[in-house]
C-alpha atoms as a PDB file:
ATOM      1  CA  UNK A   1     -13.325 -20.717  45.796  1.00  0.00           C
ATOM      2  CA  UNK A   2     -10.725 -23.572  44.572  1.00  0.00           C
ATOM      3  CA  UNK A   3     -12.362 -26.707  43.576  1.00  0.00           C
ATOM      4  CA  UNK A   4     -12.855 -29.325  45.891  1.00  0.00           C
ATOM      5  CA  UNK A   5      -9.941 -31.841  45.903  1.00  0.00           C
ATOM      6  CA  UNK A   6     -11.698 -35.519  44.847  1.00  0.00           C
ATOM      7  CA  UNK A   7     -10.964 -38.716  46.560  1.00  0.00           C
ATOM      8  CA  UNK A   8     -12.321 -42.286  46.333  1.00  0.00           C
ATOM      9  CA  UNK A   9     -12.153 -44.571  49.021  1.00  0.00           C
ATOM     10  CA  UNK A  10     -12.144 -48.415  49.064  1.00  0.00           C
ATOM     11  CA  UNK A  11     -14.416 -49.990  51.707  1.00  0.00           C
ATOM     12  CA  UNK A  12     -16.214 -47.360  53.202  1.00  0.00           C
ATOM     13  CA  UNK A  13     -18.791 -48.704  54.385  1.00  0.00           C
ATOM     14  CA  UNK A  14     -17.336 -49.702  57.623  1.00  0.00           C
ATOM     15  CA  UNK A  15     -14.602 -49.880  59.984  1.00  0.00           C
ATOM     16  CA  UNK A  16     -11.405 -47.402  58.638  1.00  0.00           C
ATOM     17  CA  UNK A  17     -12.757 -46.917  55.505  1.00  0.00           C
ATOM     18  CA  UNK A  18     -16.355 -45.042  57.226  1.00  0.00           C
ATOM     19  CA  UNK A  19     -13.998 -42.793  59.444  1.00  0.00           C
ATOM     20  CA  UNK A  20     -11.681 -41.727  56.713  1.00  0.00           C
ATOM     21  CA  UNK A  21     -14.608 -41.252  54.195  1.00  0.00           C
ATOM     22  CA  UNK A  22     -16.507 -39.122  57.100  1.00  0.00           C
ATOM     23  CA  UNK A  23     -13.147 -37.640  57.906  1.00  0.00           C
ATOM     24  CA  UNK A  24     -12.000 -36.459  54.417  1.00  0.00           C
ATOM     25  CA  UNK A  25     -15.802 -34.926  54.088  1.00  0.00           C
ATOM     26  CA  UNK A  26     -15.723 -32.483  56.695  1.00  0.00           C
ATOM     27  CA  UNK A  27     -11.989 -31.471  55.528  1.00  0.00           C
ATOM     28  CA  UNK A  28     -13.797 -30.600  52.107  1.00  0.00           C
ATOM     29  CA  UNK A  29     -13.022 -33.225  50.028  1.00  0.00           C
ATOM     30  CA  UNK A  30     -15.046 -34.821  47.309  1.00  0.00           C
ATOM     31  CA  UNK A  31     -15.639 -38.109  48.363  1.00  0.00           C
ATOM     32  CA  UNK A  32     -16.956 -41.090  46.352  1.00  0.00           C
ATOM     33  CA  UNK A  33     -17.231 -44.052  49.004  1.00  0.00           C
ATOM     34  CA  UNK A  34     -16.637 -47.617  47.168  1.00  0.00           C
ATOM     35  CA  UNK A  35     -18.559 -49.992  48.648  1.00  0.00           C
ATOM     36  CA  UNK A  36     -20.736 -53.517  47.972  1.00  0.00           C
ATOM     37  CA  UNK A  37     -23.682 -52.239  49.324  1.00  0.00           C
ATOM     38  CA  UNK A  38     -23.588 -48.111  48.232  1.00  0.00           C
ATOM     39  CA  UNK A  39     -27.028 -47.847  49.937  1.00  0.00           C
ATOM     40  CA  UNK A  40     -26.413 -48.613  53.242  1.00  0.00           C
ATOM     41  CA  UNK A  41     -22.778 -47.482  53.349  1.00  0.00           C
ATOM     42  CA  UNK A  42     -24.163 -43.762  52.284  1.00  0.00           C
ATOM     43  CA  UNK A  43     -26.855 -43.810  55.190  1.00  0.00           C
ATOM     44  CA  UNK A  44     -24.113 -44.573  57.561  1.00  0.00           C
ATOM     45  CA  UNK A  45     -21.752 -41.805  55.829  1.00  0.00           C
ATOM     46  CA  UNK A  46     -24.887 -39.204  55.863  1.00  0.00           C
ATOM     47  CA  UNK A  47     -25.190 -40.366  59.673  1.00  0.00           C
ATOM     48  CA  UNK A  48     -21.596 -39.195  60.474  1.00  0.00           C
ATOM     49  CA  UNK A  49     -21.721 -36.459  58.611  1.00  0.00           C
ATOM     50  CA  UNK A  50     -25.097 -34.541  58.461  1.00  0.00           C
ATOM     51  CA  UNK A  51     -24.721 -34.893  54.544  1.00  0.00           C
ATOM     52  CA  UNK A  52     -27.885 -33.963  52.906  1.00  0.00           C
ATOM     53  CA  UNK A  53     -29.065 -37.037  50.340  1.00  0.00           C
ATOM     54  CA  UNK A  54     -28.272 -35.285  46.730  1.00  0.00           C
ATOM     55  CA  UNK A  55     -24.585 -33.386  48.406  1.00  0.00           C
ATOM     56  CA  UNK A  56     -22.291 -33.610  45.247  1.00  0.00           C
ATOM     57  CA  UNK A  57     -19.235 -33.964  47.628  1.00  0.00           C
ATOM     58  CA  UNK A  58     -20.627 -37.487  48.871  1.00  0.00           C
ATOM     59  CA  UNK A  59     -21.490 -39.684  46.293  1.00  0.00           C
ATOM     60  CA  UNK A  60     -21.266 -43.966  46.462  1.00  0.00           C
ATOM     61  CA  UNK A  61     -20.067 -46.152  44.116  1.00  0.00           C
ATOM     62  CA  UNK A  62     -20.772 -49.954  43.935  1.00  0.00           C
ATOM     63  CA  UNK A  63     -17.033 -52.234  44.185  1.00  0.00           C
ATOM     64  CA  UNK A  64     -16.662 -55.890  44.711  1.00  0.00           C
ATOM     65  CA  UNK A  65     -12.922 -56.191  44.487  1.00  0.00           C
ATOM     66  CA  UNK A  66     -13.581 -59.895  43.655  1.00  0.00           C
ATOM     67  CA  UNK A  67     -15.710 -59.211  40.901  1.00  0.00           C
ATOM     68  CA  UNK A  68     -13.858 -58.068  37.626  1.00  0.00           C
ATOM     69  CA  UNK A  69     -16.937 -56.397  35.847  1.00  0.00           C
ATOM     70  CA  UNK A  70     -17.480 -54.676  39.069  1.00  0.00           C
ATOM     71  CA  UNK A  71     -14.235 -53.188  39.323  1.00  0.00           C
ATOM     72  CA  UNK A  72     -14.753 -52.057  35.447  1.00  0.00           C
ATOM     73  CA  UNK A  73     -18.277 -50.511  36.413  1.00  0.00           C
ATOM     74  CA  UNK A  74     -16.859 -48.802  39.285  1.00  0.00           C
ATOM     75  CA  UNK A  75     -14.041 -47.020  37.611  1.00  0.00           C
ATOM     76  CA  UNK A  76     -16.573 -45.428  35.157  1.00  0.00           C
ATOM     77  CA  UNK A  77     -18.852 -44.321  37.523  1.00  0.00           C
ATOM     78  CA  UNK A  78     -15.550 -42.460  39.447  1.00  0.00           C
ATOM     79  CA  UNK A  79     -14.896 -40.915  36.468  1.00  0.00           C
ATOM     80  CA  UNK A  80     -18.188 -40.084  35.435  1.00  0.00           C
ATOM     81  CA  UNK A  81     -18.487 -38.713  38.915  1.00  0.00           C
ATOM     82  CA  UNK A  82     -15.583 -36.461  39.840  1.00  0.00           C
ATOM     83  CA  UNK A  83     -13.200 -37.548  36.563  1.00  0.00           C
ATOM     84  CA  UNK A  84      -9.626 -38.216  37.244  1.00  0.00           C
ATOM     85  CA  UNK A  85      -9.697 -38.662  41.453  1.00  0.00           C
ATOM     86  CA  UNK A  86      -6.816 -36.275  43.062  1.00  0.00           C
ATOM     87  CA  UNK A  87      -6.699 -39.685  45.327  1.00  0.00           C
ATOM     88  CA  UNK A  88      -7.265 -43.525  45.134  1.00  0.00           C
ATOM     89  CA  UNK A  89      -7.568 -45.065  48.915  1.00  0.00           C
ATOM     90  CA  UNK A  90      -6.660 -48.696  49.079  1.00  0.00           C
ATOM     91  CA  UNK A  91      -8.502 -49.466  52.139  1.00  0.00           C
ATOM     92  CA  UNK A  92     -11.217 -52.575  51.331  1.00  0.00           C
ATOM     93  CA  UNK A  93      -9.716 -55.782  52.481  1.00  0.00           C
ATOM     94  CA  UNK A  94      -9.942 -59.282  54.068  1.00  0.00           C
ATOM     95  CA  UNK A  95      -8.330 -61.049  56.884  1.00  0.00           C
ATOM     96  CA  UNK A  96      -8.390 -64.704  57.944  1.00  0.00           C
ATOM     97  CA  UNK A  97      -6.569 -66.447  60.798  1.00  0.00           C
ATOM     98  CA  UNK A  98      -5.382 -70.203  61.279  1.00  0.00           C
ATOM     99  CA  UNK A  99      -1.945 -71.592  60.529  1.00  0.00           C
ATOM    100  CA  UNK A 100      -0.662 -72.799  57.275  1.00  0.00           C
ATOM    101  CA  UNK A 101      -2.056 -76.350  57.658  1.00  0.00           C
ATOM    102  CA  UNK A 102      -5.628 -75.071  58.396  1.00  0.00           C
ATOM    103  CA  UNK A 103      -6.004 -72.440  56.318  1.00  0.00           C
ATOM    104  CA  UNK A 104      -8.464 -73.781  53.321  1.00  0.00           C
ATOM    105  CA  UNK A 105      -6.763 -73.292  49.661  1.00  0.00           C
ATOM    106  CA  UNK A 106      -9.857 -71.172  48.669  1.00  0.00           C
ATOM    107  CA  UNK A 107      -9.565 -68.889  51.515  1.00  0.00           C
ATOM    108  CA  UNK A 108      -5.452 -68.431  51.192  1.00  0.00           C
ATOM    109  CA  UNK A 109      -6.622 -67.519  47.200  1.00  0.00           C
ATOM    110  CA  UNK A 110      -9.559 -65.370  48.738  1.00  0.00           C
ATOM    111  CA  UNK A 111      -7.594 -63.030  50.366  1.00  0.00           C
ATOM    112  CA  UNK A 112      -4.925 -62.492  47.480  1.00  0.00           C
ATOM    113  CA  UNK A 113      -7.727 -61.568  45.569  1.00  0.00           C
ATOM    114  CA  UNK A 114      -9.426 -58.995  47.618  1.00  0.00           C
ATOM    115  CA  UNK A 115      -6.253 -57.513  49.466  1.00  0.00           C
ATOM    116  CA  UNK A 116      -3.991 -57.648  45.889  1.00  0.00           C
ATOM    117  CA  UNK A 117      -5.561 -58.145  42.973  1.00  0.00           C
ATOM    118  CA  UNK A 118      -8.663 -56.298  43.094  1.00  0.00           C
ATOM    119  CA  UNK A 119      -6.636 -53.199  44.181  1.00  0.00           C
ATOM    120  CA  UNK A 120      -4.554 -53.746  41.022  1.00  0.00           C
ATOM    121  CA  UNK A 121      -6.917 -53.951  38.932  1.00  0.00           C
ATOM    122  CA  UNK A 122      -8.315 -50.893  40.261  1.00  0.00           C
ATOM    123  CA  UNK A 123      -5.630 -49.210  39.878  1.00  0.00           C
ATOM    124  CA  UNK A 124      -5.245 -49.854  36.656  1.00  0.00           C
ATOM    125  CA  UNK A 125      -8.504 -48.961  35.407  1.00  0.00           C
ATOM    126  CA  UNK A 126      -7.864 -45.522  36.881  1.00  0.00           C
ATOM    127  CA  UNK A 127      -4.598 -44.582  35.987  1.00  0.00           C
ATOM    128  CA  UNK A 128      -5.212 -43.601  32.462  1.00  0.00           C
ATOM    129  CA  UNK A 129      -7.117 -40.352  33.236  1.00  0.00           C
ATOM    130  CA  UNK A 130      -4.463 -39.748  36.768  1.00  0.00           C
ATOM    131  CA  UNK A 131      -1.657 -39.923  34.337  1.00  0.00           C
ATOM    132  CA  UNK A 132      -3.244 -37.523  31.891  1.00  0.00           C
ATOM    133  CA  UNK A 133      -4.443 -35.299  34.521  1.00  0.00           C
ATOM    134  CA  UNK A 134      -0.614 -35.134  35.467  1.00  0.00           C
ATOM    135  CA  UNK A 135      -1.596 -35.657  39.627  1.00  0.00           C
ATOM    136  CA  UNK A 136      -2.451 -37.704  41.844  1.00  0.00           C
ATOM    137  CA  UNK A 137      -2.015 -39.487  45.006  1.00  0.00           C
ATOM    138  CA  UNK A 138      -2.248 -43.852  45.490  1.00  0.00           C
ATOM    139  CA  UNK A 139      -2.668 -45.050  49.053  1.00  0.00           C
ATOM    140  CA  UNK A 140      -2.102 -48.260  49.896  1.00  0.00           C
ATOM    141  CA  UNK A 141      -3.709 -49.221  53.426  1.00  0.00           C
ATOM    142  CA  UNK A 142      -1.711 -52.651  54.526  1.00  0.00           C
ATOM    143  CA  UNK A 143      -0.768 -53.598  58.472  1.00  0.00           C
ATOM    144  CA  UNK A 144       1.779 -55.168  60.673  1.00  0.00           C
ATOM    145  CA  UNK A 145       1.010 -58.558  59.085  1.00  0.00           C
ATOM    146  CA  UNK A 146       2.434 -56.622  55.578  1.00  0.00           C
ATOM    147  CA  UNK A 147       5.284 -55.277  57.582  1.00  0.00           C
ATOM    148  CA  UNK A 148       6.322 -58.575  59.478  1.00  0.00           C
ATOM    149  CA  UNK A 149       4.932 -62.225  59.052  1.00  0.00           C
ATOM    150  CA  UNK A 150       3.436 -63.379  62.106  1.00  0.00           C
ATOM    151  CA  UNK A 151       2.065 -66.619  62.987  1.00  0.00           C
ATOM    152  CA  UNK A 152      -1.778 -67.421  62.650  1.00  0.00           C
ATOM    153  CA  UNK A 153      -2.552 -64.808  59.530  1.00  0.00           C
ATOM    154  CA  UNK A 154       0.148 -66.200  57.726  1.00  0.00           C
ATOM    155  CA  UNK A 155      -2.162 -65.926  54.206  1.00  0.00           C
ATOM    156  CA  UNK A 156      -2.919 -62.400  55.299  1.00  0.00           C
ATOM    157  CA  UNK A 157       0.379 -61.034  56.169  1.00  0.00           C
ATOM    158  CA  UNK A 158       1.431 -62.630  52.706  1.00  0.00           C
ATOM    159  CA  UNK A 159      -0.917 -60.830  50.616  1.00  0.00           C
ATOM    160  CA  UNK A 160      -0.667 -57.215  52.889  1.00  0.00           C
ATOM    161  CA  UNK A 161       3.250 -58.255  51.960  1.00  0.00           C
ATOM    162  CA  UNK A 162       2.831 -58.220  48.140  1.00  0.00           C
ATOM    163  CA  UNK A 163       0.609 -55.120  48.456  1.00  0.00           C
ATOM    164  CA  UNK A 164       3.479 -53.191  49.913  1.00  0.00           C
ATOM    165  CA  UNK A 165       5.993 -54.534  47.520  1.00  0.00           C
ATOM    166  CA  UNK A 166       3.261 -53.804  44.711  1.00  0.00           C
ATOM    167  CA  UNK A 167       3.065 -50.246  46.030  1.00  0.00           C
ATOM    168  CA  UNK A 168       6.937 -50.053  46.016  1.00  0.00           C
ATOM    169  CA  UNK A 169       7.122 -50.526  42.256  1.00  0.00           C
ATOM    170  CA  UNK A 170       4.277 -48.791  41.308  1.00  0.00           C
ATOM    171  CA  UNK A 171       5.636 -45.730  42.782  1.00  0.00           C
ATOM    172  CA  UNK A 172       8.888 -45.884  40.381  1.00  0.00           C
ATOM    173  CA  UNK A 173       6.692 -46.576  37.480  1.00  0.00           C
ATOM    174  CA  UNK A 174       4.199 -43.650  37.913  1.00  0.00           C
ATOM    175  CA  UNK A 175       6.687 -41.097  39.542  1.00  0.00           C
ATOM    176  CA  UNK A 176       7.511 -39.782  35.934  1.00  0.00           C
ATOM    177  CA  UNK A 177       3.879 -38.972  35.294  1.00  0.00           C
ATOM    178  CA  UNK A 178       3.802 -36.548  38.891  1.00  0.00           C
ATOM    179  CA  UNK A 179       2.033 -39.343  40.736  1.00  0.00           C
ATOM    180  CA  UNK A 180       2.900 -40.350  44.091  1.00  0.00           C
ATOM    181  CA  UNK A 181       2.162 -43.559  46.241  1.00  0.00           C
ATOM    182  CA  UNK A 182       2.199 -43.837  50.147  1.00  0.00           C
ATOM    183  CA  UNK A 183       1.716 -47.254  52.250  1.00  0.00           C
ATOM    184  CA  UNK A 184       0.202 -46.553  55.851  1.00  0.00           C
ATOM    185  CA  UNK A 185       1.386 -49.426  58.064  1.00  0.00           C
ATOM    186  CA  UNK A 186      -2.008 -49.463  60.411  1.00  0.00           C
ATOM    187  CA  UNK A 187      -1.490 -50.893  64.461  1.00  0.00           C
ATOM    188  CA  UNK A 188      -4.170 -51.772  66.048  1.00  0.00           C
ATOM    189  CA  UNK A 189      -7.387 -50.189  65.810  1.00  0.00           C
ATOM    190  CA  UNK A 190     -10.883 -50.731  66.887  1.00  0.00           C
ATOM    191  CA  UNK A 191     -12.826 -52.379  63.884  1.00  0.00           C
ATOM    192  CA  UNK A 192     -14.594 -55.556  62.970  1.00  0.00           C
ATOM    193  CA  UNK A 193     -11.803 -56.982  61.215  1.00  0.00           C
ATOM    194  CA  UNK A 194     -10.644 -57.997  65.049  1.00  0.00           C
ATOM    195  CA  UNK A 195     -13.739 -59.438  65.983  1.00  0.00           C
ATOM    196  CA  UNK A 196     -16.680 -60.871  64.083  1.00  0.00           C
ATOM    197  CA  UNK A 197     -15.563 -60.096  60.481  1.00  0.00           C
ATOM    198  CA  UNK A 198     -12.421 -62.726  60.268  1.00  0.00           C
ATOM    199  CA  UNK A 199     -12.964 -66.527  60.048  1.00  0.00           C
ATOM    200  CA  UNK A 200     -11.449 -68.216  62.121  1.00  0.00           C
ATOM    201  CA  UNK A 201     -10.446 -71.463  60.282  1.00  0.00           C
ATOM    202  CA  UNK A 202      -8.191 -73.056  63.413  1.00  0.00           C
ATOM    203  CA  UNK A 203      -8.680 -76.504  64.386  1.00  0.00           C
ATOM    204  CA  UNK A 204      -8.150 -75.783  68.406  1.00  0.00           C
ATOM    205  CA  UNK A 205      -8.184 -79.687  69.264  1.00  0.00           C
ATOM    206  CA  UNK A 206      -5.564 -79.876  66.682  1.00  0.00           C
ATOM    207  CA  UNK A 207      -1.326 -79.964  66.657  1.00  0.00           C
ATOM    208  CA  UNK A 208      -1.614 -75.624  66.503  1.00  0.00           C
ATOM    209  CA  UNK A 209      -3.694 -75.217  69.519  1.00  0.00           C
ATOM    210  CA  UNK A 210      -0.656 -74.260  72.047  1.00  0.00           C
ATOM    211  CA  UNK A 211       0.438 -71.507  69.305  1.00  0.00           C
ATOM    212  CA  UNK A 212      -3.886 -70.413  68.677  1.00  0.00           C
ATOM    213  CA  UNK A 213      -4.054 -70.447  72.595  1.00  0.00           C
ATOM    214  CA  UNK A 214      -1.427 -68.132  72.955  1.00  0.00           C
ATOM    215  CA  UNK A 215      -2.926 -65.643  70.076  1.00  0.00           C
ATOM    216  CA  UNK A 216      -6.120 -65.576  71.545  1.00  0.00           C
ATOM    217  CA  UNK A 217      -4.507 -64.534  75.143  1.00  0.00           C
ATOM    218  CA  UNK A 218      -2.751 -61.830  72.694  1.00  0.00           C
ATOM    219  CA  UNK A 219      -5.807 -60.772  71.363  1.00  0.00           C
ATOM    220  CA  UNK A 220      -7.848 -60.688  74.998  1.00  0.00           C
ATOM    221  CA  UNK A 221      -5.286 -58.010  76.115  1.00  0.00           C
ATOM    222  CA  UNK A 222      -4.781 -55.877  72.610  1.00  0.00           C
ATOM    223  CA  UNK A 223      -8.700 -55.477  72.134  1.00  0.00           C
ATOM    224  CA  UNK A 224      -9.636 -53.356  74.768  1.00  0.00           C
ATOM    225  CA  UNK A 225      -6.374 -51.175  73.935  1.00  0.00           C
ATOM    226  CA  UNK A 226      -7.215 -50.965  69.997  1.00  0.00           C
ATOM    227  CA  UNK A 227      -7.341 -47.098  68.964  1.00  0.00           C
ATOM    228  CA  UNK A 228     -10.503 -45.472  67.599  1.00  0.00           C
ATOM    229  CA  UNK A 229     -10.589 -45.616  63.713  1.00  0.00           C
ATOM    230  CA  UNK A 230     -10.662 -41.754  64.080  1.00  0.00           C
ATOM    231  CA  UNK A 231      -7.323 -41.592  64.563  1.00  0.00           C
ATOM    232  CA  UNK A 232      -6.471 -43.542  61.443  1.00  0.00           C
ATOM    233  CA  UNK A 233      -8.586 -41.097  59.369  1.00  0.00           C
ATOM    234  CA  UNK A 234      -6.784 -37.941  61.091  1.00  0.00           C
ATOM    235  CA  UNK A 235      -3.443 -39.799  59.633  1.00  0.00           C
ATOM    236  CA  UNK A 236      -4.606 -40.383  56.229  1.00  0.00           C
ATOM    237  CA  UNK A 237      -5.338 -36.971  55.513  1.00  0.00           C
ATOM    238  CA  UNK A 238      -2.272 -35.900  56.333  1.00  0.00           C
ATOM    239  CA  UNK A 239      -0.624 -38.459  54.286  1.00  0.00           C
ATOM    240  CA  UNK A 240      -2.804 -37.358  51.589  1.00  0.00           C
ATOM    241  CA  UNK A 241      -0.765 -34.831  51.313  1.00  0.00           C
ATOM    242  CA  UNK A 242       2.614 -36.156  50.777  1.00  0.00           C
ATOM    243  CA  UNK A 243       4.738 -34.960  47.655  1.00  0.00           C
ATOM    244  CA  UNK A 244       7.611 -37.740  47.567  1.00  0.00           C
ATOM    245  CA  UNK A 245       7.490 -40.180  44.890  1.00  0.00           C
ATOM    246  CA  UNK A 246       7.069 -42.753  47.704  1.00  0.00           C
ATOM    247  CA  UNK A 247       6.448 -42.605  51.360  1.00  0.00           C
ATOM    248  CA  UNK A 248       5.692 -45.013  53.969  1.00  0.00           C
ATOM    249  CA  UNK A 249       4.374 -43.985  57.614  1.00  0.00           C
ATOM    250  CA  UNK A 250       3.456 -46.193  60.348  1.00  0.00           C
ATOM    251  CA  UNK A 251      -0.249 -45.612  61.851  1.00  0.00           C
ATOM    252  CA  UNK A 252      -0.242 -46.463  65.568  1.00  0.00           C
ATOM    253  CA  UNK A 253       1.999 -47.119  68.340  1.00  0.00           C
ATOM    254  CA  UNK A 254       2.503 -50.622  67.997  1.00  0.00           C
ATOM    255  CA  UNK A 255       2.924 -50.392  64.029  1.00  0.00           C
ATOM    256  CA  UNK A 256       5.884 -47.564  64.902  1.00  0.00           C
ATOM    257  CA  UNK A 257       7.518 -49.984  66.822  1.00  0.00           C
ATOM    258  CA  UNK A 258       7.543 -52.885  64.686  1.00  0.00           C
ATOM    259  CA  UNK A 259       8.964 -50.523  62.223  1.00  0.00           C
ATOM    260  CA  UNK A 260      11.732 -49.535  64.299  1.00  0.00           C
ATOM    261  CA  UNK A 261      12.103 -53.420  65.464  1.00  0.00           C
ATOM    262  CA  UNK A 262      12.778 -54.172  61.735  1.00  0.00           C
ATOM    263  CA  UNK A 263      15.090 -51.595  61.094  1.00  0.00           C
ATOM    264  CA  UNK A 264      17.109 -52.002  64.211  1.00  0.00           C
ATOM    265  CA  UNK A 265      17.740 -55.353  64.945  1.00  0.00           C
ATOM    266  CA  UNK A 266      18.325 -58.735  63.051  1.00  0.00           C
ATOM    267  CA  UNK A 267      15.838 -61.121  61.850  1.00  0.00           C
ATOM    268  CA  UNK A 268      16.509 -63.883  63.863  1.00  0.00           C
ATOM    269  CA  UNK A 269      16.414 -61.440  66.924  1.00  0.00           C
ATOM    270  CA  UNK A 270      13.337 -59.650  65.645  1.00  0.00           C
ATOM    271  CA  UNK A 271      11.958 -63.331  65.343  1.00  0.00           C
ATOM    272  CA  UNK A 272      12.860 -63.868  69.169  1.00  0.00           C
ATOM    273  CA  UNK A 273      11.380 -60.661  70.308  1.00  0.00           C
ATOM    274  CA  UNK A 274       7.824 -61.600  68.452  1.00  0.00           C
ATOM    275  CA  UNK A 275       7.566 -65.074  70.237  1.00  0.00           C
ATOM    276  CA  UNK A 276       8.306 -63.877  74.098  1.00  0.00           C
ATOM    277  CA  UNK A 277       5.765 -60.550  73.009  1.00  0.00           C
ATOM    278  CA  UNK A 278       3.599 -63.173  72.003  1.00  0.00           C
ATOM    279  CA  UNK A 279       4.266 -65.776  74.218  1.00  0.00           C
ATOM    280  CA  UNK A 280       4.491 -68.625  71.898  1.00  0.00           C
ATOM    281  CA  UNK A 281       5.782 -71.758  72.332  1.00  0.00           C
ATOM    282  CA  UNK A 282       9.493 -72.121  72.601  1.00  0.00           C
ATOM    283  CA  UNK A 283      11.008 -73.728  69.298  1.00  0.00           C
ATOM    284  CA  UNK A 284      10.921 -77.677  69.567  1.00  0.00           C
ATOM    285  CA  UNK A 285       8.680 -77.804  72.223  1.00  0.00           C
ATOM    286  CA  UNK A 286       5.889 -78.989  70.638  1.00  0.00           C
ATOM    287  CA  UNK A 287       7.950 -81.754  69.329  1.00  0.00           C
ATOM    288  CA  UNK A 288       6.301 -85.451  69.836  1.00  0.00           C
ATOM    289  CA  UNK A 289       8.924 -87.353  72.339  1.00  0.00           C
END
């Protein structure tokens, strides 16, 4: 029997990260799940997928992107665990909402460092032993906020931006060594990251509360519609097994056509076609008489 394939995923404890972690399991993958709390994250894994405590082809490892010993300590146990992984899942990350006046400094610098730095300096703790294994596969998880800036995440869809064009340059620099990266734009799907896991740091008595208003309404009808992280996890396998240098696939219907939106039509009208989907306020009409 060929060897298991070995994967590690970021943030697996939850939301996308569980489903592809539980997903890439039963498709016989070795799967270390990277996690700040290993313990519980592994009963909800074993939960999903009638592991047995002990399975070799489930194993945890303890990550706190923010934490640079922690990133250190869990590079060494991947490698100690399954060596050089066949595949590095960017998944683990942070979103916050409220417009560029409310968003605190410390939470604008919060989410830079758990969306793009901590998966950088993952990376790099790892690539020694992918490069001299000659394979592997990076997977950068980022969204429509990475894609497109859109009012309200404004310090998330700047750091899901710099991921991407991270990504983008990484893939030129590590295509010599037969490494590949691929970015999964996700849509929307049904996690915690859309409900009780953001702050919310908008002041809604405050100048922003026609443009909050109108996200909210936004959110109301998108909710019920999210898709089930299961379909995410379906994706990423398959885009596990890309062989370009670099490839980039939208994840969900909405994602695919903000995609094509971009590629088709001009900024300014792309702009336009965000606000009426939206239904934010026209420009200058929040202007004080």
């Amino acid at each position: 029997m060929p060897e298991a394939r070995s994967v590690v995923v970021t943030g697996a404890s939850r939301g996308l990260g569980l489903a592809s972690a539980a997903h890439l399991y039963a498709k016989g993958w070795r799967v270390v799940a990277a996690m700040r709390s290993p313990d519980l994250g592994l009963e909800r894994l074993r939960a999903a997928t009638g592991a047995a405590r002990g399975d070799p082809r489930l194993v945890g490892a303890r990550l706190d992107l923010d934490d640079a010993a922690s990133i250190a300590a869990a590079a060494n146990e991947v490698e100690a665990a399954i060596g050089a992984p066949d595949a590095l899942v960017h998944n683990a990350g942070v979103a916050a909402f409220g417009s560029v006046e409310d968003m605190p400094a410390d939470a604008f610098e919060q989410l830079f460092t758990t969306n793009l730095l901590g998966p950088v300096a993952l990376t790099r703790a790892l690539l020694p032993a992918m490069r001299a294994a000659g394979r592997g596969r990076i997977v950068v998880v980022s969204s429509q906020g990475g894609a497109r800036g859109m009012p309200g995440i404004s310090a998330y869809a700047a750091s899901k931006g710099a991921l991407e064009r991270w990504a983008e340059a990484l893939a030129q620099e590590i295509a010599p060594f037969g490494l590949g990266v691929t970015v999964l734009v996700t849509g929307t799907f049904d996690t915690d990251i859309l409900t009780e896991q953001t702050p919310d740091h908008g002041d809604y008595q405050g100048p922003y509360a026609p443009i909050y208003g109108a996200m909210r309404r936004m959110g109301d009808f998108m909710v019920p519609r999210a898709a089930p992280p299961e379909r995410f996890a379906r994706s990423l396998a398959r885009a596990l097994d890309d062989r370009a240098p670099f490839a980039k696939h939208a994840v969900g219907l909405d994602a695919h056509l903000l995609l094509l939106g971009a590629r088709c039509l001009s900024g300014a009208l792309l702009h336009r076609v965000v606000r009426l989907a939206m239904r934010l306020p026209r420009p200058g009409s929040l202007r004080r008489p």
